[in-house]
N, C-alpha and C. Protein backbone atom coordinates (compact mmCIF):
# COMPACT_ATOMS: atom_id res chain seq x y z
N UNK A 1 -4.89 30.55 -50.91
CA UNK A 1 -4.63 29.14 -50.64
C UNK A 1 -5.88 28.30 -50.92
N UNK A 2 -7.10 29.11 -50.40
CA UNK A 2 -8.19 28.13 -50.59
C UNK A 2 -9.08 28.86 -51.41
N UNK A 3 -9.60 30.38 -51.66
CA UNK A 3 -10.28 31.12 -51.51
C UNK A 3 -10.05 32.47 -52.08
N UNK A 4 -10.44 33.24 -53.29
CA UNK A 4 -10.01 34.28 -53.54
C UNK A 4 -10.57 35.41 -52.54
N UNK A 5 -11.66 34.85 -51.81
CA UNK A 5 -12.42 36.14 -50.94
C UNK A 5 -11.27 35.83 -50.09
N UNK A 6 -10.63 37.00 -49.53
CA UNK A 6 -9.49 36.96 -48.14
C UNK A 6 -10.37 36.20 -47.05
N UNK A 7 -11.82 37.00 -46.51
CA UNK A 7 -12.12 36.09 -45.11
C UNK A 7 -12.89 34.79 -45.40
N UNK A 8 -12.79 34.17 -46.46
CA UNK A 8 -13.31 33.18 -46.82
C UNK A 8 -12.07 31.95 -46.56
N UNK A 9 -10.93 32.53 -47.43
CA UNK A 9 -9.55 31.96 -47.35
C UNK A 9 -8.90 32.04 -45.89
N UNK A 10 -9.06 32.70 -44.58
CA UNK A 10 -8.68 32.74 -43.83
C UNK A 10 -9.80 31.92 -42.71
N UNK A 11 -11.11 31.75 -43.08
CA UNK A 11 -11.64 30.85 -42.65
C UNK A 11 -11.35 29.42 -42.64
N UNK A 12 -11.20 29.52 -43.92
CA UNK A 12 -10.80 27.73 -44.33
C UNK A 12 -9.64 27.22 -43.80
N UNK A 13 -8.65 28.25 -43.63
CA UNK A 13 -7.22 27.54 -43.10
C UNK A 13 -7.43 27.24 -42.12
N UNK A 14 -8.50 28.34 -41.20
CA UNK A 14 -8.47 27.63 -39.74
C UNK A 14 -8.68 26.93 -39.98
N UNK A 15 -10.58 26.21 -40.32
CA UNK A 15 -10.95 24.80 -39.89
C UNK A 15 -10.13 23.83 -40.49
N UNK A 16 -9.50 23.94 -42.05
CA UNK A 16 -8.73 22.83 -42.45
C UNK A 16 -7.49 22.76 -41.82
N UNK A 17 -6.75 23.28 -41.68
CA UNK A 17 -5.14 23.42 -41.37
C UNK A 17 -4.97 23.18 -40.10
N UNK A 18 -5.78 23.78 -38.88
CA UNK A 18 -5.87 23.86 -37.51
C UNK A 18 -6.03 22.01 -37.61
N UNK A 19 -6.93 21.75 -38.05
CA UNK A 19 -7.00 20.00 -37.45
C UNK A 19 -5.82 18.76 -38.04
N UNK A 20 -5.82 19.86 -39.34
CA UNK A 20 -5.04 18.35 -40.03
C UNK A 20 -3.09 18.43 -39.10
N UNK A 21 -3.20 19.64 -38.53
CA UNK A 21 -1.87 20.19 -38.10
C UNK A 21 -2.16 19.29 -36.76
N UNK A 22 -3.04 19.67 -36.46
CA UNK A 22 -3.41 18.91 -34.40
C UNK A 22 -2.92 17.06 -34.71
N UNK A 23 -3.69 16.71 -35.87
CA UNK A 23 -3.77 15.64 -36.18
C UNK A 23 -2.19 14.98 -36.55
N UNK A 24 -1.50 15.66 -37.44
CA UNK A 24 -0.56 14.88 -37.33
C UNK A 24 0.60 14.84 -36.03
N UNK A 25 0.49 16.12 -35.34
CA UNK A 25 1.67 16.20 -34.36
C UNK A 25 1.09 14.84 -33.20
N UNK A 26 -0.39 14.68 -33.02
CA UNK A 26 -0.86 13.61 -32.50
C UNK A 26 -0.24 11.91 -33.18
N UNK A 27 -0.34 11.89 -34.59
CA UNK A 27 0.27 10.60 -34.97
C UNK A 27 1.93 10.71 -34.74
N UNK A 28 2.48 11.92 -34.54
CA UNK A 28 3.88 11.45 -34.77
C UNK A 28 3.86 11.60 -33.04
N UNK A 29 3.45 11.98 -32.18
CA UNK A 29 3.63 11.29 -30.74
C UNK A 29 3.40 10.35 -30.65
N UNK A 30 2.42 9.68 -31.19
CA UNK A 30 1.72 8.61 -31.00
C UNK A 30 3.20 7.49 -31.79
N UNK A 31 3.54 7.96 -32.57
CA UNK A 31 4.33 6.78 -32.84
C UNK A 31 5.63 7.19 -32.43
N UNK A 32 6.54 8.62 -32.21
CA UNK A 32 7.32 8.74 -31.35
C UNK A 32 7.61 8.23 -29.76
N UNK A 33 6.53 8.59 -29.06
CA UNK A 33 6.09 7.95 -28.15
C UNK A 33 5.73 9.55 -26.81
N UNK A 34 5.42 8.94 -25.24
CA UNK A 34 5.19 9.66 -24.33
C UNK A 34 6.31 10.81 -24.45
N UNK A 35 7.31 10.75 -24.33
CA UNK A 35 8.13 11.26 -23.71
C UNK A 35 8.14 12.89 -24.58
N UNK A 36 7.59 12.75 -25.96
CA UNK A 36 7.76 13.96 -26.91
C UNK A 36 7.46 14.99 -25.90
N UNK A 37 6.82 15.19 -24.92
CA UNK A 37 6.55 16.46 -24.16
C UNK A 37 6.51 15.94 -23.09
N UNK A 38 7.40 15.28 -22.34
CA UNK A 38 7.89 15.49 -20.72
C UNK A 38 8.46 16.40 -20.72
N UNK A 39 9.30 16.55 -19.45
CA UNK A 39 10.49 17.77 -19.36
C UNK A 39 11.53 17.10 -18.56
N UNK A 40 11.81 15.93 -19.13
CA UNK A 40 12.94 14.94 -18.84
C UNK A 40 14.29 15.85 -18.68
N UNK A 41 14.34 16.20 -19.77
CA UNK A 41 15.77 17.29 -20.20
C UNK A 41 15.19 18.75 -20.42
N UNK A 42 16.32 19.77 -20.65
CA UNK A 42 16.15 20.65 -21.15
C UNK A 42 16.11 20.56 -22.34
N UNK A 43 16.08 19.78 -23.34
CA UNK A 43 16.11 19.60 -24.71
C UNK A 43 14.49 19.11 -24.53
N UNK A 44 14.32 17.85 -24.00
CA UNK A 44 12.74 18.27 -23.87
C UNK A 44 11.83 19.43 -23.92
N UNK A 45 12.36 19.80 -23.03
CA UNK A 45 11.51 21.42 -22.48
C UNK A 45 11.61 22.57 -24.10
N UNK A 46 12.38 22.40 -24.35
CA UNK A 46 12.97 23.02 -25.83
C UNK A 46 12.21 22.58 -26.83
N UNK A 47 11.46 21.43 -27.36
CA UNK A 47 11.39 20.73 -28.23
C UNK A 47 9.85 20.95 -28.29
N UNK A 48 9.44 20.52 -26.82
CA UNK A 48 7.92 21.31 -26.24
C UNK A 48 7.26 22.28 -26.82
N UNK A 49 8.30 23.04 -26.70
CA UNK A 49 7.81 25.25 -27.30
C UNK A 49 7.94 24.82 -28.33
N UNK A 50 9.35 24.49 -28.82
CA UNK A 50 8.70 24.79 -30.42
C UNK A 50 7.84 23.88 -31.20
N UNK A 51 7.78 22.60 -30.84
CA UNK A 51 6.45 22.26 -31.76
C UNK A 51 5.41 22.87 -30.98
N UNK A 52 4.98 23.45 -30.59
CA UNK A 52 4.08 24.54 -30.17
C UNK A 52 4.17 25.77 -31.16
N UNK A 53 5.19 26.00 -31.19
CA UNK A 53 4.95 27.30 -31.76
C UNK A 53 5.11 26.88 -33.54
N UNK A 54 6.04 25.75 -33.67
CA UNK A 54 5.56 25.19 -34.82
C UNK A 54 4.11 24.94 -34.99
N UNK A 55 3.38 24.56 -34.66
CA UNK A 55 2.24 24.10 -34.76
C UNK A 55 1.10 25.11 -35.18
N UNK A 56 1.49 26.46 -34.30
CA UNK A 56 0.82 27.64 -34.36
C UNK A 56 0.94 28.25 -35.58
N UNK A 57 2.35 28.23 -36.31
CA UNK A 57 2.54 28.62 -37.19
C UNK A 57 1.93 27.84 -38.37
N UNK A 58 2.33 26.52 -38.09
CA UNK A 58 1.14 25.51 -38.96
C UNK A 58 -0.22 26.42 -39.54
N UNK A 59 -0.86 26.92 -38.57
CA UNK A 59 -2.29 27.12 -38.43
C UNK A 59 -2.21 28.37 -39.23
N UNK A 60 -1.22 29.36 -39.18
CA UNK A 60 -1.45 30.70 -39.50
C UNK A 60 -0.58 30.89 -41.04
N UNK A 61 0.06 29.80 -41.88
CA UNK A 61 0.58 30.14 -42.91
C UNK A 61 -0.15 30.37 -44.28
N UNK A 62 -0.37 30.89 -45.36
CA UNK A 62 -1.02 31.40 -46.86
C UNK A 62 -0.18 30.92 -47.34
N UNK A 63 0.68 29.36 -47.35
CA UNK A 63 0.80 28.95 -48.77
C UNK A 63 1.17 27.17 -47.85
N UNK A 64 0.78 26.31 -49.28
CA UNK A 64 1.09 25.07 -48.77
C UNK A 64 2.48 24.85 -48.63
N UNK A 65 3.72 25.37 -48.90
CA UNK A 65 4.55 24.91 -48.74
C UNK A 65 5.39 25.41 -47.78
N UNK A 66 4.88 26.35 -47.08
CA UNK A 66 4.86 27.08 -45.40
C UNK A 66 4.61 25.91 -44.63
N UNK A 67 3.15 25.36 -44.97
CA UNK A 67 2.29 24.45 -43.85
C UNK A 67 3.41 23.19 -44.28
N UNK A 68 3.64 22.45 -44.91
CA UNK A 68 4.85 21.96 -45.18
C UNK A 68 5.98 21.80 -44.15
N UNK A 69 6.54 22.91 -44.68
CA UNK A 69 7.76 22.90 -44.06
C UNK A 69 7.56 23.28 -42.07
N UNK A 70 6.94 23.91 -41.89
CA UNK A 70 6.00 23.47 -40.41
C UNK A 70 5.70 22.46 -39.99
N UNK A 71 4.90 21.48 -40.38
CA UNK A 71 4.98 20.10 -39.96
C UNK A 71 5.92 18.98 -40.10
N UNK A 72 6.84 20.00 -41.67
CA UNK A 72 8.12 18.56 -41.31
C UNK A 72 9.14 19.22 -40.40
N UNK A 73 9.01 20.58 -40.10
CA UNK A 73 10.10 20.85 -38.87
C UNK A 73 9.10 19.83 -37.14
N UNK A 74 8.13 19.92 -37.35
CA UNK A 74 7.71 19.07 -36.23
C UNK A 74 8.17 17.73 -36.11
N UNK A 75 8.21 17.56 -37.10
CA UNK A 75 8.29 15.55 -37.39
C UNK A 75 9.74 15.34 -37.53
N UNK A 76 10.58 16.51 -37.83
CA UNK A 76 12.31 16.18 -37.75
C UNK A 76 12.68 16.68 -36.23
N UNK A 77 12.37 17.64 -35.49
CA UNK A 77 12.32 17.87 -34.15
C UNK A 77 12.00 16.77 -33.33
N UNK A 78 10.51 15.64 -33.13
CA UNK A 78 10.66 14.96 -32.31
C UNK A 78 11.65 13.81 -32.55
N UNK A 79 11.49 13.83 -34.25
CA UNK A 79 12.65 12.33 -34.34
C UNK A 79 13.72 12.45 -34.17
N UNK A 80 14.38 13.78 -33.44
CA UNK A 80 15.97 14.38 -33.07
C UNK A 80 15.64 13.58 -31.68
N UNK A 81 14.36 14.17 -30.72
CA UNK A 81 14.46 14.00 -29.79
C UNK A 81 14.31 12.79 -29.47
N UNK A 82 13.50 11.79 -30.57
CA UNK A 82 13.38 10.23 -29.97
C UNK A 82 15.39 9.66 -30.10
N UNK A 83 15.70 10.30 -31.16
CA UNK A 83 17.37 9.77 -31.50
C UNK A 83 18.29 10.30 -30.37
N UNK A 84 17.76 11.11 -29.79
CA UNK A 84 18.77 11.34 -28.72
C UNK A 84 18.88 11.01 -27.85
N UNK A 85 17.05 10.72 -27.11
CA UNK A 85 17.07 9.79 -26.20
C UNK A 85 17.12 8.59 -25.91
N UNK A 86 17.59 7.51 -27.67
CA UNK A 86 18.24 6.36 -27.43
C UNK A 86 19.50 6.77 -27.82
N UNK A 87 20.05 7.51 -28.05
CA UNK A 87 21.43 7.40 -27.99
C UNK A 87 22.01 8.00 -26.39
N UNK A 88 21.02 8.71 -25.82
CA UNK A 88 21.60 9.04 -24.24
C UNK A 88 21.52 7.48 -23.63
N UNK A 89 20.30 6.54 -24.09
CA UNK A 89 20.57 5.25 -23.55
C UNK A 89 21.64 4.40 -23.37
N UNK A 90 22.06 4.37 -24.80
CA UNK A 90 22.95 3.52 -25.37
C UNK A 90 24.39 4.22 -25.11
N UNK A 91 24.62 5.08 -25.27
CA UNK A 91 26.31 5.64 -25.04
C UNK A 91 25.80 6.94 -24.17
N UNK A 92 25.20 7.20 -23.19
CA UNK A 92 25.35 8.10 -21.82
C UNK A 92 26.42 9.19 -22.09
N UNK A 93 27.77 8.47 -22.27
CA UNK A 93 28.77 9.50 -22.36
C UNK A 93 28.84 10.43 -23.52
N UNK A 94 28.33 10.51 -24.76
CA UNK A 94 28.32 10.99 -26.11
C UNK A 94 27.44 12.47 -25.70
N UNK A 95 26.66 12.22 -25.32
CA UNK A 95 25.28 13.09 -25.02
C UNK A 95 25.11 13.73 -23.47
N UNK A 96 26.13 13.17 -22.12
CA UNK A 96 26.57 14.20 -21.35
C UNK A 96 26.83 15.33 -21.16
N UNK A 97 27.89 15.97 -22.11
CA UNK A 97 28.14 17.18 -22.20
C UNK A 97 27.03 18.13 -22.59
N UNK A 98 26.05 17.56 -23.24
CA UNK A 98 24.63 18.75 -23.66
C UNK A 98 24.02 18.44 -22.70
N UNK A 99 23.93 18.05 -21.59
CA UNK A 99 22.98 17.75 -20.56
C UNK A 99 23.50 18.19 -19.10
N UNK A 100 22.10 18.94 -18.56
CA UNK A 100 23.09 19.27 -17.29
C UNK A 100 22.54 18.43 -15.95
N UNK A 101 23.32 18.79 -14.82
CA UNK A 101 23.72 17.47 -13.96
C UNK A 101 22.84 18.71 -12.83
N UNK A 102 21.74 17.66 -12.08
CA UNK A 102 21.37 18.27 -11.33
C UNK A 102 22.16 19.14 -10.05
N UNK A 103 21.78 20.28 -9.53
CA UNK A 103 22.66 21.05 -8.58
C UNK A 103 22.01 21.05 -7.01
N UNK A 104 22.59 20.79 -6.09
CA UNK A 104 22.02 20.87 -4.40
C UNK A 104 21.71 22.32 -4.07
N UNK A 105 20.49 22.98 -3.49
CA UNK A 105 20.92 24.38 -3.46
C UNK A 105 20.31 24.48 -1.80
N UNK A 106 20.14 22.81 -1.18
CA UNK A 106 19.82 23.47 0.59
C UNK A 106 20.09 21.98 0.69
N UNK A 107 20.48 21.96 1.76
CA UNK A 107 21.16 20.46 2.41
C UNK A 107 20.63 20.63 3.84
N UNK A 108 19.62 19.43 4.17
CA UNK A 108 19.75 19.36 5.79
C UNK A 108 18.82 20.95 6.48
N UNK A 109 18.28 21.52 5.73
CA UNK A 109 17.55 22.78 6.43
C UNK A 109 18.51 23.92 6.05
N UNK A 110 19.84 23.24 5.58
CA UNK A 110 21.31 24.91 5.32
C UNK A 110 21.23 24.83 3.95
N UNK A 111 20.82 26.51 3.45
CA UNK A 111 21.15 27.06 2.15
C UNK A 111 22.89 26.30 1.48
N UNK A 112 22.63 26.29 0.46
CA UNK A 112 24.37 26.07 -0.17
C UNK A 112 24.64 27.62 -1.02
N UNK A 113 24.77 28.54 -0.46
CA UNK A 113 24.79 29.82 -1.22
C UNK A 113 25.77 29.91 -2.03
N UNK A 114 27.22 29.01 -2.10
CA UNK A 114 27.77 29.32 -3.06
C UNK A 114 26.59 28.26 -4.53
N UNK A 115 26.61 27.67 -4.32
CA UNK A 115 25.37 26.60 -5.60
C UNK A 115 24.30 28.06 -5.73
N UNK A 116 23.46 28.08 -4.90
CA UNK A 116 22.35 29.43 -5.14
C UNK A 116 23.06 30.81 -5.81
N UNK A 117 24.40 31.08 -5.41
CA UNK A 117 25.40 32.11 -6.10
C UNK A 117 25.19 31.82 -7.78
N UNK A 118 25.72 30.17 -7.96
CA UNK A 118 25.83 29.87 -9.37
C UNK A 118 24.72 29.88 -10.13
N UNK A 119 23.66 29.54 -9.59
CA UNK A 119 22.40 28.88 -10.28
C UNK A 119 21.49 30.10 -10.65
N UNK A 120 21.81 31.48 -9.63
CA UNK A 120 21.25 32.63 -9.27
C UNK A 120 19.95 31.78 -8.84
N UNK A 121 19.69 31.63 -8.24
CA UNK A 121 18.56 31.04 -7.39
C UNK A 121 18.43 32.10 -6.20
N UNK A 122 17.42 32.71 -6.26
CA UNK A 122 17.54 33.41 -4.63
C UNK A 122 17.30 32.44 -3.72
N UNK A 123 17.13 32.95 -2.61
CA UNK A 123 16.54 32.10 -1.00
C UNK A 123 14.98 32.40 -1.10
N UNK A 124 14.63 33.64 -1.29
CA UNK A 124 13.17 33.67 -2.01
C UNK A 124 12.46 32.66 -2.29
N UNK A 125 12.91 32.57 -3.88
CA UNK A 125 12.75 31.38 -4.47
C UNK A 125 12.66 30.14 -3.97
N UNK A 126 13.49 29.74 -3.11
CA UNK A 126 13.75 28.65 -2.40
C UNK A 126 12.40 28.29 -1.27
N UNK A 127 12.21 30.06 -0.86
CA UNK A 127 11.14 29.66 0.38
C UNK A 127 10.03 29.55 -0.73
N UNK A 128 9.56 30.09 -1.40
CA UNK A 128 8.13 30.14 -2.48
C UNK A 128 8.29 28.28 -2.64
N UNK A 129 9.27 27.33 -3.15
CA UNK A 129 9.43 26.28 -3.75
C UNK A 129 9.17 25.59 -1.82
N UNK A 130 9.53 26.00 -0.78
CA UNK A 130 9.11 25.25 0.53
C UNK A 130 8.12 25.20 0.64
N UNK A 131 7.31 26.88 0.21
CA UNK A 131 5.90 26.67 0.41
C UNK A 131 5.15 25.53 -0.08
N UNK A 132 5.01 25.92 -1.56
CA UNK A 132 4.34 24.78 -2.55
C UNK A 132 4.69 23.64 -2.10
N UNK A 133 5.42 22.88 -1.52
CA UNK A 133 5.64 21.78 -0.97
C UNK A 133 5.53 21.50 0.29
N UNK A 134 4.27 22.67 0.86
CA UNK A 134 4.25 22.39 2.44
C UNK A 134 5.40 21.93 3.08
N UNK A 135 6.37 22.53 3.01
CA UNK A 135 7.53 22.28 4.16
C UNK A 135 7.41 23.42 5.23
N UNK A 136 7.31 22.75 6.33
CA UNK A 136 6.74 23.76 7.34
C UNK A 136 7.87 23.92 8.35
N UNK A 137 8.98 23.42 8.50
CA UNK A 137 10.01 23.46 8.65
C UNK A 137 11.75 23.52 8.56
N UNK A 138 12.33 24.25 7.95
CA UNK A 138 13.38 24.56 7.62
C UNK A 138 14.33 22.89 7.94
N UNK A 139 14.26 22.52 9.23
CA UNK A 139 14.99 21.71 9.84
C UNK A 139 14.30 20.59 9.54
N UNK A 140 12.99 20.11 9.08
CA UNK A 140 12.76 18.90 8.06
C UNK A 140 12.78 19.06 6.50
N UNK A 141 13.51 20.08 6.29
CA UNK A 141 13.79 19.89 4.80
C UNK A 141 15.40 19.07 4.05
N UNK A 142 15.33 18.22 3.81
CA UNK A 142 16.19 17.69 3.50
C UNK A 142 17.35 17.63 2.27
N UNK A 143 16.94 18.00 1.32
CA UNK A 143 17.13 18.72 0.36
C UNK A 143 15.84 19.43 -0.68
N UNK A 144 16.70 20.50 -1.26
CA UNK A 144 16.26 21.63 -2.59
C UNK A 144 17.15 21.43 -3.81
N UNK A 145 16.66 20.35 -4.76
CA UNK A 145 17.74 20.29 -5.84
C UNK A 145 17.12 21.05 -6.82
N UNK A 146 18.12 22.03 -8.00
CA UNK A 146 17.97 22.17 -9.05
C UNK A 146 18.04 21.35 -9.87
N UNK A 147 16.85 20.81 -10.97
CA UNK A 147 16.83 19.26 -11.79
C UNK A 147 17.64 20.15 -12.79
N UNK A 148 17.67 19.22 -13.96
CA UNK A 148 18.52 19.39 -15.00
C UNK A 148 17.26 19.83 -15.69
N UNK A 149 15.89 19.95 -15.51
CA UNK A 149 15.08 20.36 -16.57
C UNK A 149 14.90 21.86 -15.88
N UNK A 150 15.46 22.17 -14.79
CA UNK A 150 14.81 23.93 -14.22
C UNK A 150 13.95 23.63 -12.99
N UNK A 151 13.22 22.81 -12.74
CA UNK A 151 12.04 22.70 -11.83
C UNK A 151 13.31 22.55 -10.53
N UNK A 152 12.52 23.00 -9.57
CA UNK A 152 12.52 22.73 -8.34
C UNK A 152 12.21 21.52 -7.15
N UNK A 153 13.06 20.55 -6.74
CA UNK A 153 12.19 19.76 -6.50
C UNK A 153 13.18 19.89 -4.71
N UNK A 154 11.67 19.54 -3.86
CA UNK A 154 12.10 20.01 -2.58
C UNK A 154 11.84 18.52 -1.52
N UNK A 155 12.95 17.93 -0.77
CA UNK A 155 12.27 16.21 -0.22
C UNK A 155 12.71 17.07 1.11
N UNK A 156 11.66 16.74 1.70
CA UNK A 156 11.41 17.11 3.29
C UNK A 156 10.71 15.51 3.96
N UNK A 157 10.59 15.90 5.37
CA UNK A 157 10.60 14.74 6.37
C UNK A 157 11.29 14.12 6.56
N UNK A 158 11.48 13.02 6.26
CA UNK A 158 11.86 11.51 7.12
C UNK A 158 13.43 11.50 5.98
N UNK A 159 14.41 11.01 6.49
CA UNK A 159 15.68 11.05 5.35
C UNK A 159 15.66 10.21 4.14
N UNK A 160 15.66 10.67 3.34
CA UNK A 160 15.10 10.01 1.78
C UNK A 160 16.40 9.05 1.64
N UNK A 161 15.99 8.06 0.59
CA UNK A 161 16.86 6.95 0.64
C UNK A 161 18.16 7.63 -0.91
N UNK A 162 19.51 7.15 -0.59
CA UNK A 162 20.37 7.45 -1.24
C UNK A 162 20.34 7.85 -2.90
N UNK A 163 19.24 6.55 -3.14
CA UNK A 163 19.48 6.30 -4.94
C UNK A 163 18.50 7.28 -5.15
N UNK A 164 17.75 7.95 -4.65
CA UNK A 164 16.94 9.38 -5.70
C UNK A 164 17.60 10.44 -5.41
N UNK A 165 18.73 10.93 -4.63
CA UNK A 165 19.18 11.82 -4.36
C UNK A 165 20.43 12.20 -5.34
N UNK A 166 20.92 13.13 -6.36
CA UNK A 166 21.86 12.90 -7.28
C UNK A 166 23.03 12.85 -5.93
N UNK A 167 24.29 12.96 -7.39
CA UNK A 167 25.51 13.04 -6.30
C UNK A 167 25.38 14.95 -6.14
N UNK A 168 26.08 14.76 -5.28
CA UNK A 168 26.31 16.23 -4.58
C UNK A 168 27.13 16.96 -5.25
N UNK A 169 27.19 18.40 -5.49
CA UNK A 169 28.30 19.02 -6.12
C UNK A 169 28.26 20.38 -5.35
């Protein structure tokens, strides 16, 4: 690619390829915007790894039209994900069905074991996710929802107000 000596040629890709690769996935966030690596959705979370692992691969290919096709799978990946997340804006209902709806898996201090059945969530799990959130009481935990991105999110104390709480299922 650069170099008939092999560790000469495998030098150069790092320093050249490694930056110019960092560099553009930086301009196309930069003009995609924040959201390219939240974990809003599971399509987020998805999109994350692989321009990651796109990126890696960026770094490690022996021909330009590898490194190529690596950075335009980066640059057609986030512009899926900027198009989807104005079209989840704009028509909600189109883009529902690929999206999942957060799940209740403890209400009020009580497990929902059939939800923990579905989700396979142990109670384990559940206490490890009380810990990290200093809930020091079963009976001030108010809810344990499963988000639609995987995380765990646990509201204890005082009764949380209606509109952050999804609907119940």
């Amino acid at each position: 690619m650069f170099s008939d000596d092999l560790q000469v040629d495998i030098a150069l890709r790092i320093i050249i390829l490694a930056p110019i690769a960092l560099l553009w996935v930086m301009l196309t966030v930069k003009i995609v915007g924040l959201r390219s690596f939240s974990k809003m959705t599971a399509f987020d979370f998805v999109v994350t790894v692989a321009t990651g692992s796109l990126l890696a691969g960026a770094v490690t290919v022996e021909t330009w039209p590898a490194f190529i096709q690596n950075i335009g799978s980066i640059t057609m990946l986030l512009a899926s994900q900027f198009a989807i997340a104005k079209l989840r804006k704009a028509k909600p209902h189109i883009v529902e069905a690929a999206t999942n709806d957060p799940v209740w898996l403890m209400k009020d201090g009580i497990f929902l074991d059939e939800n923990l059945q579905i989700t396979r969530v142990t109670r384990d799990d559940i206490y490890a996710k009380l810990r990290e959130a200093n809930a020091l009481r079963l009976s001030e935990v108010r809810a344990v929802i499963l988000e639609a991105t995987g995380d765990i999110s646990v509201l204890h104390g005082n009764k949380p107000d209606d509109e952050i709480l999804p609907a119940r299922n």
